[in-house]
PDB file of N, CA and C in Angstrom:
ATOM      1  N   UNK A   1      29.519 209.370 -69.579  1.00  0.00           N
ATOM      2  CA  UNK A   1      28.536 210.395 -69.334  1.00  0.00           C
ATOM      3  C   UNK A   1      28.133 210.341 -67.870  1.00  0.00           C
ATOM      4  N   UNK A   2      27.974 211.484 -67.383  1.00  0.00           N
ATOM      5  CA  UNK A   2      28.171 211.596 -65.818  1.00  0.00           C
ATOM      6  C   UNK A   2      26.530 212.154 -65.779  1.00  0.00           C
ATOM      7  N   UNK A   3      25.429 212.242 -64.649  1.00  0.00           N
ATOM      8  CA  UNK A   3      24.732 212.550 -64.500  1.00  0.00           C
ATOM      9  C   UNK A   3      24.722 212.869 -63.082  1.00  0.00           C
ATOM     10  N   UNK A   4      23.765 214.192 -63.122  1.00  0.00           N
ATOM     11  CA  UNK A   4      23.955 215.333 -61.919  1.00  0.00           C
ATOM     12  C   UNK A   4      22.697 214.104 -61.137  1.00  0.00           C
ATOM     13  N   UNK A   5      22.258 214.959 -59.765  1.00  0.00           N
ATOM     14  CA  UNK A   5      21.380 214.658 -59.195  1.00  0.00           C
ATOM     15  C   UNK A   5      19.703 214.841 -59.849  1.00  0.00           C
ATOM     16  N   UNK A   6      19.779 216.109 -59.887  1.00  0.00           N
ATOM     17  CA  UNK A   6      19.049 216.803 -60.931  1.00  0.00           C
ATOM     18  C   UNK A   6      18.204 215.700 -62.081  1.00  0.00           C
ATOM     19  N   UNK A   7      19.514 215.578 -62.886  1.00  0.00           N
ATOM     20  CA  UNK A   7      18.609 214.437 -64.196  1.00  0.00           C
ATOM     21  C   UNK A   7      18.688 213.436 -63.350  1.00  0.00           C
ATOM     22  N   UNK A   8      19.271 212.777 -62.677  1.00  0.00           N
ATOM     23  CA  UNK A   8      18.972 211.542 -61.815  1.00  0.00           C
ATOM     24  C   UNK A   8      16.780 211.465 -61.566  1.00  0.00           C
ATOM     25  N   UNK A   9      16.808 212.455 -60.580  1.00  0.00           N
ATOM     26  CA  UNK A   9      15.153 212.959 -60.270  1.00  0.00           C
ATOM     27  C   UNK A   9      14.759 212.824 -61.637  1.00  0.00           C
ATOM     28  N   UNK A  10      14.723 213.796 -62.271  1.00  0.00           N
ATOM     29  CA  UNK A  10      14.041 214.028 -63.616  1.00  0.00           C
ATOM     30  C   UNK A  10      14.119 212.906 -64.428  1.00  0.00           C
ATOM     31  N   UNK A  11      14.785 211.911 -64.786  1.00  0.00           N
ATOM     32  CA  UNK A  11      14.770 210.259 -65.082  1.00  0.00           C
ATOM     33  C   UNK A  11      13.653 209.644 -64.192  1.00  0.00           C
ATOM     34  N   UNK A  12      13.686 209.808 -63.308  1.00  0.00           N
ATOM     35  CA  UNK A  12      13.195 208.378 -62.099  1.00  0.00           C
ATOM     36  C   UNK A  12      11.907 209.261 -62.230  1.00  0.00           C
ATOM     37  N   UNK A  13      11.546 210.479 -62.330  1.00  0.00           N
ATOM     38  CA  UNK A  13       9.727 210.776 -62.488  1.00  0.00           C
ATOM     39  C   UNK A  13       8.992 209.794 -63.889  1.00  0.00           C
ATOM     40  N   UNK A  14       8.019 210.021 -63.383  1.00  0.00           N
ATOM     41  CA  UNK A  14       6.958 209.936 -64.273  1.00  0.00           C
ATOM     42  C   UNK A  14       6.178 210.893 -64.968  1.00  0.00           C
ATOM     43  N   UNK A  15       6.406 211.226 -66.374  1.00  0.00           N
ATOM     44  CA  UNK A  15       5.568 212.094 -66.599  1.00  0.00           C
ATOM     45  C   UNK A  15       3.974 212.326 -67.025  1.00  0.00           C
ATOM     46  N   UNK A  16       3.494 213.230 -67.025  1.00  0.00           N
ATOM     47  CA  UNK A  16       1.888 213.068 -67.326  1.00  0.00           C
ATOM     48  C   UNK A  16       1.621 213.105 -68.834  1.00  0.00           C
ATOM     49  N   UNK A  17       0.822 211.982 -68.896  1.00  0.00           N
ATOM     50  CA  UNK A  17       0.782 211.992 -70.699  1.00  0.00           C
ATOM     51  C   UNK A  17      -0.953 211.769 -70.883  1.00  0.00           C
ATOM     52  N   UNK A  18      -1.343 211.891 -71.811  1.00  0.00           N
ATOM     53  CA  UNK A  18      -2.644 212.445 -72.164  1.00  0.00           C
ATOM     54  C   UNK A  18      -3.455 211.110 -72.344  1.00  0.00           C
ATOM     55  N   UNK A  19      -2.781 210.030 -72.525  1.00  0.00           N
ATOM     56  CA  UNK A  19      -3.182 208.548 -72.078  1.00  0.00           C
ATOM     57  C   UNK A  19      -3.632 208.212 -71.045  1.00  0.00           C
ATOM     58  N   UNK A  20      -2.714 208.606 -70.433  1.00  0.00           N
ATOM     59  CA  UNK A  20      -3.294 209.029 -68.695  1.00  0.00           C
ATOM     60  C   UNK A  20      -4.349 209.718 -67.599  1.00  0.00           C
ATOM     61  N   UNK A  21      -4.652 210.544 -68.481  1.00  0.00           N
ATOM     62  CA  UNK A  21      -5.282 211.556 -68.109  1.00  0.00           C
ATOM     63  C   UNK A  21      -6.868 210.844 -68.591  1.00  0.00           C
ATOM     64  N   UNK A  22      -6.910 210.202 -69.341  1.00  0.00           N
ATOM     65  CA  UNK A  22      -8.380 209.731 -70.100  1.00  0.00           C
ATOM     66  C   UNK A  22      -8.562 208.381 -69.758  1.00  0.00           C
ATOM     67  N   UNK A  23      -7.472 207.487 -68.962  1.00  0.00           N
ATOM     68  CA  UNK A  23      -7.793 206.328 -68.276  1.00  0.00           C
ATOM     69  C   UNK A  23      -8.034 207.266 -66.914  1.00  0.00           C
ATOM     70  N   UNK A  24      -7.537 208.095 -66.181  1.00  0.00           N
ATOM     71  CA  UNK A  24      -8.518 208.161 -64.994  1.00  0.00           C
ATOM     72  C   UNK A  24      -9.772 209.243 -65.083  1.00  0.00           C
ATOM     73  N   UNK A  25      -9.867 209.752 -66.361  1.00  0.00           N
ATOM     74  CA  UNK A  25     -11.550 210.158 -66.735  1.00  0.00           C
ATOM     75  C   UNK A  25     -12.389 209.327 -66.700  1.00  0.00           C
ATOM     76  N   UNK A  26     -12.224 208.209 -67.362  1.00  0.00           N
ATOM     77  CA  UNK A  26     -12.634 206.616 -67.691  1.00  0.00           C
ATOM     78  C   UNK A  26     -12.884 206.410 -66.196  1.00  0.00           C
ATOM     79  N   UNK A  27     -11.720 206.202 -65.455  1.00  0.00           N
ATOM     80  CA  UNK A  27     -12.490 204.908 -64.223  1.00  0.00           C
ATOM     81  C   UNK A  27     -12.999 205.972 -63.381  1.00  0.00           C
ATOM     82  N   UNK A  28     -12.829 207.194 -63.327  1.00  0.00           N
ATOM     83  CA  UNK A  28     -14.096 208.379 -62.441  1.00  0.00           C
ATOM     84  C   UNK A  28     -15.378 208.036 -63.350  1.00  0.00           C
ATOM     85  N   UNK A  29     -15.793 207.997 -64.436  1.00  0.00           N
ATOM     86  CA  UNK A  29     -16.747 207.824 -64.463  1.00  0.00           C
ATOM     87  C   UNK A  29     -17.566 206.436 -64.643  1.00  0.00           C
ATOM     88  N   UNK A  30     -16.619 205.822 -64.658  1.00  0.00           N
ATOM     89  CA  UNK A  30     -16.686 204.137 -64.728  1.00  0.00           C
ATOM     90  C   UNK A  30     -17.759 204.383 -63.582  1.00  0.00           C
ATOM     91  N   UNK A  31     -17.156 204.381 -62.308  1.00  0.00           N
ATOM     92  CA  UNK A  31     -16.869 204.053 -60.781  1.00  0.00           C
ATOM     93  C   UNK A  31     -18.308 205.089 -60.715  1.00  0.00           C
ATOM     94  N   UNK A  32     -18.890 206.197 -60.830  1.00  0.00           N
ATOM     95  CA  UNK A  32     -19.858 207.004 -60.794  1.00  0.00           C
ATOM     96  C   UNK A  32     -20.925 206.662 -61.553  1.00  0.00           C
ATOM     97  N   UNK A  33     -21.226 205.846 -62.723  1.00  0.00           N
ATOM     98  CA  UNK A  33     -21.923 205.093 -63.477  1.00  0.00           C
ATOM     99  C   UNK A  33     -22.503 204.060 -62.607  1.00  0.00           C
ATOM    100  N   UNK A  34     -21.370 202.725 -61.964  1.00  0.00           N
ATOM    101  CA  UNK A  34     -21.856 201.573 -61.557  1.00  0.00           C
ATOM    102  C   UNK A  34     -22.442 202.107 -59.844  1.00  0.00           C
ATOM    103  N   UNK A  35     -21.754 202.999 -59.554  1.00  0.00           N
ATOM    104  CA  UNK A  35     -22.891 203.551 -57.854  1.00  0.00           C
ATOM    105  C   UNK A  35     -23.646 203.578 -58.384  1.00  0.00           C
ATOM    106  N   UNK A  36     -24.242 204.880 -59.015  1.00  0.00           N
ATOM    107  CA  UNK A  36     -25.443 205.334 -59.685  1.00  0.00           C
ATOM    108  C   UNK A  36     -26.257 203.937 -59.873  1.00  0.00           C
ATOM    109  N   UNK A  37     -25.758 202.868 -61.047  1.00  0.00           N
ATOM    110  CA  UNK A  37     -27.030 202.020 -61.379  1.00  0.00           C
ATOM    111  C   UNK A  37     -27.116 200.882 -59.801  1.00  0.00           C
ATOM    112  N   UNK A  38     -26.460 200.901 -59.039  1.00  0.00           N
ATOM    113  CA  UNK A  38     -26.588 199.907 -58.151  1.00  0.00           C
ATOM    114  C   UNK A  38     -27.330 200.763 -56.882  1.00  0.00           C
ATOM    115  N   UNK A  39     -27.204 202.157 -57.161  1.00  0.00           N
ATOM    116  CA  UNK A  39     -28.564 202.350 -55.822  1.00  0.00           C
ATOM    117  C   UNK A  39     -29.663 202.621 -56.829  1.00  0.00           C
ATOM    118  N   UNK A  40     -30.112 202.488 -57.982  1.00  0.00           N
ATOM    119  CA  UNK A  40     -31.440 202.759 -58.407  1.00  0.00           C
ATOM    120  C   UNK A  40     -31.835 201.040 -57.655  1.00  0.00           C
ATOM    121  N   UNK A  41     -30.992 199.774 -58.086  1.00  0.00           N
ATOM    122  CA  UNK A  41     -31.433 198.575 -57.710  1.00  0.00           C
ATOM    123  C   UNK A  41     -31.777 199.059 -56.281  1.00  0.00           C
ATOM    124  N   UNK A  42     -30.509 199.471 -55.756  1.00  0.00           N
ATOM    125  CA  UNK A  42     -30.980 198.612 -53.821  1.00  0.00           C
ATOM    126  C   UNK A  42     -31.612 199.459 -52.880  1.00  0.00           C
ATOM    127  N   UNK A  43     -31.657 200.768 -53.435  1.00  0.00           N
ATOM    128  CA  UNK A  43     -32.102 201.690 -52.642  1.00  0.00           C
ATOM    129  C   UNK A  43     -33.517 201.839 -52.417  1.00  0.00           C
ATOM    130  N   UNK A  44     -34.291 201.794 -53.302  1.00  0.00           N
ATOM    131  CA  UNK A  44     -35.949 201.422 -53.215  1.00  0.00           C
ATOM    132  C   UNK A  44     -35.968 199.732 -51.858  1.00  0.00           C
ATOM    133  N   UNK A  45     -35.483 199.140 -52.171  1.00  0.00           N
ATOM    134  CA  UNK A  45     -35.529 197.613 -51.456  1.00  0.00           C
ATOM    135  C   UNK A  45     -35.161 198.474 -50.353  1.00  0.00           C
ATOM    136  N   UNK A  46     -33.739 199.037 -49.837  1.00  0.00           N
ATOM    137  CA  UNK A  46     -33.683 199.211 -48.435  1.00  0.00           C
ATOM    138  C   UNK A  46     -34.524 200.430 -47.386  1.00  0.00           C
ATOM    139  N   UNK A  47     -35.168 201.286 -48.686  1.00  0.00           N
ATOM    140  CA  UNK A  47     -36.278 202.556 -48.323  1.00  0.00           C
ATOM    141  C   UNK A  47     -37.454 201.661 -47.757  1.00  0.00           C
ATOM    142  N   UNK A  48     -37.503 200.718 -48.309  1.00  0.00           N
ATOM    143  CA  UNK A  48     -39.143 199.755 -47.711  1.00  0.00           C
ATOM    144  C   UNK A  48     -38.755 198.999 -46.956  1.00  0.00           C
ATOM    145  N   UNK A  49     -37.599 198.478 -46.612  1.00  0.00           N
ATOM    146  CA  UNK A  49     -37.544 197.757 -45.412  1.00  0.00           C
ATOM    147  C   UNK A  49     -37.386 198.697 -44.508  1.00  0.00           C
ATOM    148  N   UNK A  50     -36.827 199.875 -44.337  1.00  0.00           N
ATOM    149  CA  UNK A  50     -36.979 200.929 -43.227  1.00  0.00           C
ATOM    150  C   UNK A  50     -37.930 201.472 -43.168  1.00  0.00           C
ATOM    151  N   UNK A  51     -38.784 201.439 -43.726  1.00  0.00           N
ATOM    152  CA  UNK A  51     -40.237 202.021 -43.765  1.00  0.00           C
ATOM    153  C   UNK A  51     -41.210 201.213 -43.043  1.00  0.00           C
ATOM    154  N   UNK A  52     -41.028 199.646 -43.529  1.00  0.00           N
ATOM    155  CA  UNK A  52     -41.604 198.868 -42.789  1.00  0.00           C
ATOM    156  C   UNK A  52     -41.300 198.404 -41.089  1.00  0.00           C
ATOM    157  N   UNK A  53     -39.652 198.643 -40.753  1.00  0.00           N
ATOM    158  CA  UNK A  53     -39.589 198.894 -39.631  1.00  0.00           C
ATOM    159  C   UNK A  53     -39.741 199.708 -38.757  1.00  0.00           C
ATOM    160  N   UNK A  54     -40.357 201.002 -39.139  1.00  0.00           N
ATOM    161  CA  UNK A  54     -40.148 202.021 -38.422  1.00  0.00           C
ATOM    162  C   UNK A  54     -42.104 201.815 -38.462  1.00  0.00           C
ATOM    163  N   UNK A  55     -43.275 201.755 -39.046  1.00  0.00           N
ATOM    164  CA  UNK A  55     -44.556 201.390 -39.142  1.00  0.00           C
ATOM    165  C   UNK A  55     -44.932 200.012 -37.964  1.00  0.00           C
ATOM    166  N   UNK A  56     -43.728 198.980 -37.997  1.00  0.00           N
ATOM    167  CA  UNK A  56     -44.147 197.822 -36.993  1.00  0.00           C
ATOM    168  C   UNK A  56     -43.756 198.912 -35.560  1.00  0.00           C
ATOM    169  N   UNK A  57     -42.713 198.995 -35.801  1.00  0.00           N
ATOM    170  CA  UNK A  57     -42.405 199.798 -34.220  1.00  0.00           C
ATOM    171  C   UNK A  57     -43.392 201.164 -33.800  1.00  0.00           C
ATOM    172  N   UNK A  58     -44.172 201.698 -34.198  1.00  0.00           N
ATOM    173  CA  UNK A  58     -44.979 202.842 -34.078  1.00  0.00           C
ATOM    174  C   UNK A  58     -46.236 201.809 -33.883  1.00  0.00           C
ATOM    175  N   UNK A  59     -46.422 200.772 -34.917  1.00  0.00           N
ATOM    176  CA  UNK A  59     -47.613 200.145 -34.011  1.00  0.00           C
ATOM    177  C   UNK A  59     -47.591 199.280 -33.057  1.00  0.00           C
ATOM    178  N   UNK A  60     -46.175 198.740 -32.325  1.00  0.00           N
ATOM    179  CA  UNK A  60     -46.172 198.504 -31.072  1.00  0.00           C
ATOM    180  C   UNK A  60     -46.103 199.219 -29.759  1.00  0.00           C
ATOM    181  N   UNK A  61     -45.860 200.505 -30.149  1.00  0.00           N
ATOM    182  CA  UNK A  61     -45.673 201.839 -29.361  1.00  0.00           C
ATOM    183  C   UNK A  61     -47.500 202.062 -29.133  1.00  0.00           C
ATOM    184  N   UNK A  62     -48.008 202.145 -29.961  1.00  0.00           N
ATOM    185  CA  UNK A  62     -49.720 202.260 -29.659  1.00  0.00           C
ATOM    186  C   UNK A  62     -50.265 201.160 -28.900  1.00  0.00           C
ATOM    187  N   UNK A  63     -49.591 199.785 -29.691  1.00  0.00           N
ATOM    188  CA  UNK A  63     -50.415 198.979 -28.532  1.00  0.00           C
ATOM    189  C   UNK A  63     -49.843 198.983 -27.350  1.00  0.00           C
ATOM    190  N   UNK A  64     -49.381 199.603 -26.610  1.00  0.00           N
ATOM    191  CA  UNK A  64     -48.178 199.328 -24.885  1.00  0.00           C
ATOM    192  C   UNK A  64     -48.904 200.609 -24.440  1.00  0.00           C
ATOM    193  N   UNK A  65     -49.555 201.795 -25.539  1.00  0.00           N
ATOM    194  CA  UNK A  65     -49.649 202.732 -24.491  1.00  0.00           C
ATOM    195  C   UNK A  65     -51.392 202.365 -24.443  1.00  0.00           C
ATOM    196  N   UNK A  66     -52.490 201.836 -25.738  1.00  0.00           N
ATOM    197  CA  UNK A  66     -53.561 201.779 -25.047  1.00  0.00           C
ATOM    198  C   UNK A  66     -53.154 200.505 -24.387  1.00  0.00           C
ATOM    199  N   UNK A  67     -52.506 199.627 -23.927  1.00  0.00           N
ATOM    200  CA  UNK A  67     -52.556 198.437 -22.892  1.00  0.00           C
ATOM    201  C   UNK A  67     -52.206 199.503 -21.370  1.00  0.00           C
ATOM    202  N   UNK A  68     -51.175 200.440 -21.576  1.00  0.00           N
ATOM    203  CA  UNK A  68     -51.118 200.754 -20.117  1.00  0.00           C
ATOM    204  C   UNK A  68     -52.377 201.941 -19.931  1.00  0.00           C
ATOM    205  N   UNK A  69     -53.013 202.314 -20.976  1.00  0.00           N
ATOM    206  CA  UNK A  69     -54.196 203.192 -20.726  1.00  0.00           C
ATOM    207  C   UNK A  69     -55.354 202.382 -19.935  1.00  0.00           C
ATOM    208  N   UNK A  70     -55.065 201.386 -20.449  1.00  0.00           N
ATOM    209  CA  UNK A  70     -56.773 200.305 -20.168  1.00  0.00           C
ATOM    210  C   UNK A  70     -56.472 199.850 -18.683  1.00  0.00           C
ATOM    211  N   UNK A  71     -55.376 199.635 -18.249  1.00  0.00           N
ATOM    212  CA  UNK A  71     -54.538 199.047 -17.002  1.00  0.00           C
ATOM    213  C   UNK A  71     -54.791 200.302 -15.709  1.00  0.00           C
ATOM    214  N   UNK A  72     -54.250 201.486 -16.452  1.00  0.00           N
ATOM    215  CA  UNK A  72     -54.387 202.488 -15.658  1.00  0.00           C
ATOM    216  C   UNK A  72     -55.983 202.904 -14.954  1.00  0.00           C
ATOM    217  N   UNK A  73     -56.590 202.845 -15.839  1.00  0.00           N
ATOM    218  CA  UNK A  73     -58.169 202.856 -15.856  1.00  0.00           C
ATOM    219  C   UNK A  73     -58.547 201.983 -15.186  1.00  0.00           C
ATOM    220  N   UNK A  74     -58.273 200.584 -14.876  1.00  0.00           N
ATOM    221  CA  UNK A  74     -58.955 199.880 -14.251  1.00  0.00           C
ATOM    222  C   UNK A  74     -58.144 199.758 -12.748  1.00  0.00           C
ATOM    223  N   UNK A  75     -57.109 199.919 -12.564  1.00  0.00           N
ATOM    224  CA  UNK A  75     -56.465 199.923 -11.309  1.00  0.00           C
ATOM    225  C   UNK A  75     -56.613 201.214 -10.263  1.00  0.00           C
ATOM    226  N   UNK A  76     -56.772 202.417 -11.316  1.00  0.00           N
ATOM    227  CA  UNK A  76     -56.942 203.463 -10.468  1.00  0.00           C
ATOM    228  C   UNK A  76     -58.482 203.567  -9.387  1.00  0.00           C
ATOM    229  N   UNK A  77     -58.553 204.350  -8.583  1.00  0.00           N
ATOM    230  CA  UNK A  77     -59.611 204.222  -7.599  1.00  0.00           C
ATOM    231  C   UNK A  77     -60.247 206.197  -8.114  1.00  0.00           C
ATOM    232  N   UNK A  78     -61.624 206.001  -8.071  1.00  0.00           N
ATOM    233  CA  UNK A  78     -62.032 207.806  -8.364  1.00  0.00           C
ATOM    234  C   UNK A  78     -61.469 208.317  -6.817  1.00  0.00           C
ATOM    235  N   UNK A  79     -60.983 209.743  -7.026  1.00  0.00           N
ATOM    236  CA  UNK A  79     -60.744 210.012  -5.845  1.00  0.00           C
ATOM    237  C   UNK A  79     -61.982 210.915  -5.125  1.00  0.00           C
ATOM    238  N   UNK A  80     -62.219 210.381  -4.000  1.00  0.00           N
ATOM    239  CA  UNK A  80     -62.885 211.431  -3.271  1.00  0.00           C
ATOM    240  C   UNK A  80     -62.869 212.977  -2.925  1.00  0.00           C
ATOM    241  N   UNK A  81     -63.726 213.377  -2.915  1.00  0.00           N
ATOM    242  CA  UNK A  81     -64.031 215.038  -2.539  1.00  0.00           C
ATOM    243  C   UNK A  81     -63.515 214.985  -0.902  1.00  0.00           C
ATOM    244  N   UNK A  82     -63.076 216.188  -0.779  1.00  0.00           N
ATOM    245  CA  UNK A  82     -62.918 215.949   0.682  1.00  0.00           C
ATOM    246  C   UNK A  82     -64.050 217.395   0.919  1.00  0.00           C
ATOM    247  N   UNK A  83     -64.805 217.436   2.190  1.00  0.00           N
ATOM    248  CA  UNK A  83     -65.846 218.147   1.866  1.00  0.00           C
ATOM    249  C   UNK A  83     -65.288 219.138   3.285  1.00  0.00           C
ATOM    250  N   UNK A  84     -64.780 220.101   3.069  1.00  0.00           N
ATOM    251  CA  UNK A  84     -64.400 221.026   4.260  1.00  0.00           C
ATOM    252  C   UNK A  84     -65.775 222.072   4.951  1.00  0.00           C
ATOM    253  N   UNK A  85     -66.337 222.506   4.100  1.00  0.00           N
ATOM    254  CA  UNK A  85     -67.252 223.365   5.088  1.00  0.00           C
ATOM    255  C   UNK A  85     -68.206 224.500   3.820  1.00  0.00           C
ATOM    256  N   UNK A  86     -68.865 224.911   4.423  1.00  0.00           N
ATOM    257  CA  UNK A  86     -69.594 225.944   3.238  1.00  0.00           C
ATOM    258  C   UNK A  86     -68.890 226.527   3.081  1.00  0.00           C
ATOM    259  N   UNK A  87     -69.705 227.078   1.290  1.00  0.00           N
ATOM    260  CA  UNK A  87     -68.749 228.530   0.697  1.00  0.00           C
ATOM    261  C   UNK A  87     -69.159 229.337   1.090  1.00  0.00           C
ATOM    262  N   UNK A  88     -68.326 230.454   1.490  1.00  0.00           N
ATOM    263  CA  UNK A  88     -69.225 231.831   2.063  1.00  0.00           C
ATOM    264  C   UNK A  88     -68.328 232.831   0.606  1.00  0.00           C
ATOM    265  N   UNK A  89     -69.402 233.283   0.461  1.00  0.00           N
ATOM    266  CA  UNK A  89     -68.650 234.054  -0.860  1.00  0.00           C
ATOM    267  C   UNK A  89     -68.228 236.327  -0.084  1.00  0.00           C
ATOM    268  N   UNK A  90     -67.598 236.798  -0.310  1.00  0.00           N
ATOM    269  CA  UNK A  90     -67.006 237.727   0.772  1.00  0.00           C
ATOM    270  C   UNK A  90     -67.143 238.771  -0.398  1.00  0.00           C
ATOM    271  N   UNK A  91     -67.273 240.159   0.257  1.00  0.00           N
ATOM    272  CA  UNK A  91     -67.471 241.198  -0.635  1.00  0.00           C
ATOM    273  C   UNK A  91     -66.322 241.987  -0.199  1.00  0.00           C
ATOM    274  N   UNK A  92     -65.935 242.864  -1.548  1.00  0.00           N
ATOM    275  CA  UNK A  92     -64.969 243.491  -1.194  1.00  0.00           C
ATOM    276  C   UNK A  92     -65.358 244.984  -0.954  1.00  0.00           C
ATOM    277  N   UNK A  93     -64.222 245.203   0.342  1.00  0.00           N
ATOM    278  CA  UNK A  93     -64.377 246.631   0.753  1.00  0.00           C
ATOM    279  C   UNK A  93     -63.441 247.392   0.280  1.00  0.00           C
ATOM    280  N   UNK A  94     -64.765 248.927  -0.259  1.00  0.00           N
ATOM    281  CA  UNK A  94     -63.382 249.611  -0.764  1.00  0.00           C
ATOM    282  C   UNK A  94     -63.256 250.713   0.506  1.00  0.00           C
TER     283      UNK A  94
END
């Protein structure tokens, strides 16, 4: 018995069988199940540690600006008026 190229291919495939089809239903939802329950665990834990870093850094941002407020205030000098001459107030001509 001689075989073409043809059945050669058609031998060497694999075909789709309905066994198949319900082991990778299975591990899609396997795999979509165990995400799901592993960010209800970690996702609250890593929402509060970014929460808490982003609250320390906003209150070191307040203390640097009243430290350079209080700094500024005490280093600066009031500035003087410079006093040029009377106001003469001018009427207009029509």
């Amino acid at each position: 018995m001689e075989f073409s190229i043809f059945d050669k291919i058609y031998y060497s495939m694999e075909t789709a069988s309905f066994n198949g089809l319900l082991k990778a239903i299975f591990y899609i939802l396997a795999f979509y199940f165990i995400i799901k329950f592993l960010a209800r665990l970690f996702l609250p834990i890593i929402a509060k540690k970014v929460v808490e870093k982003a609250s320390e850094k906003f209150q070191q941002q307040q203390q640097q600006q009243q430290e350079n407020k209080t700094q500024n205030q005490a280093t600066e000098k009031p500035k003087q008026k410079k006093i040029v001459g009377d106001y003469i107030d001018f009427e207009e001509i029509k």
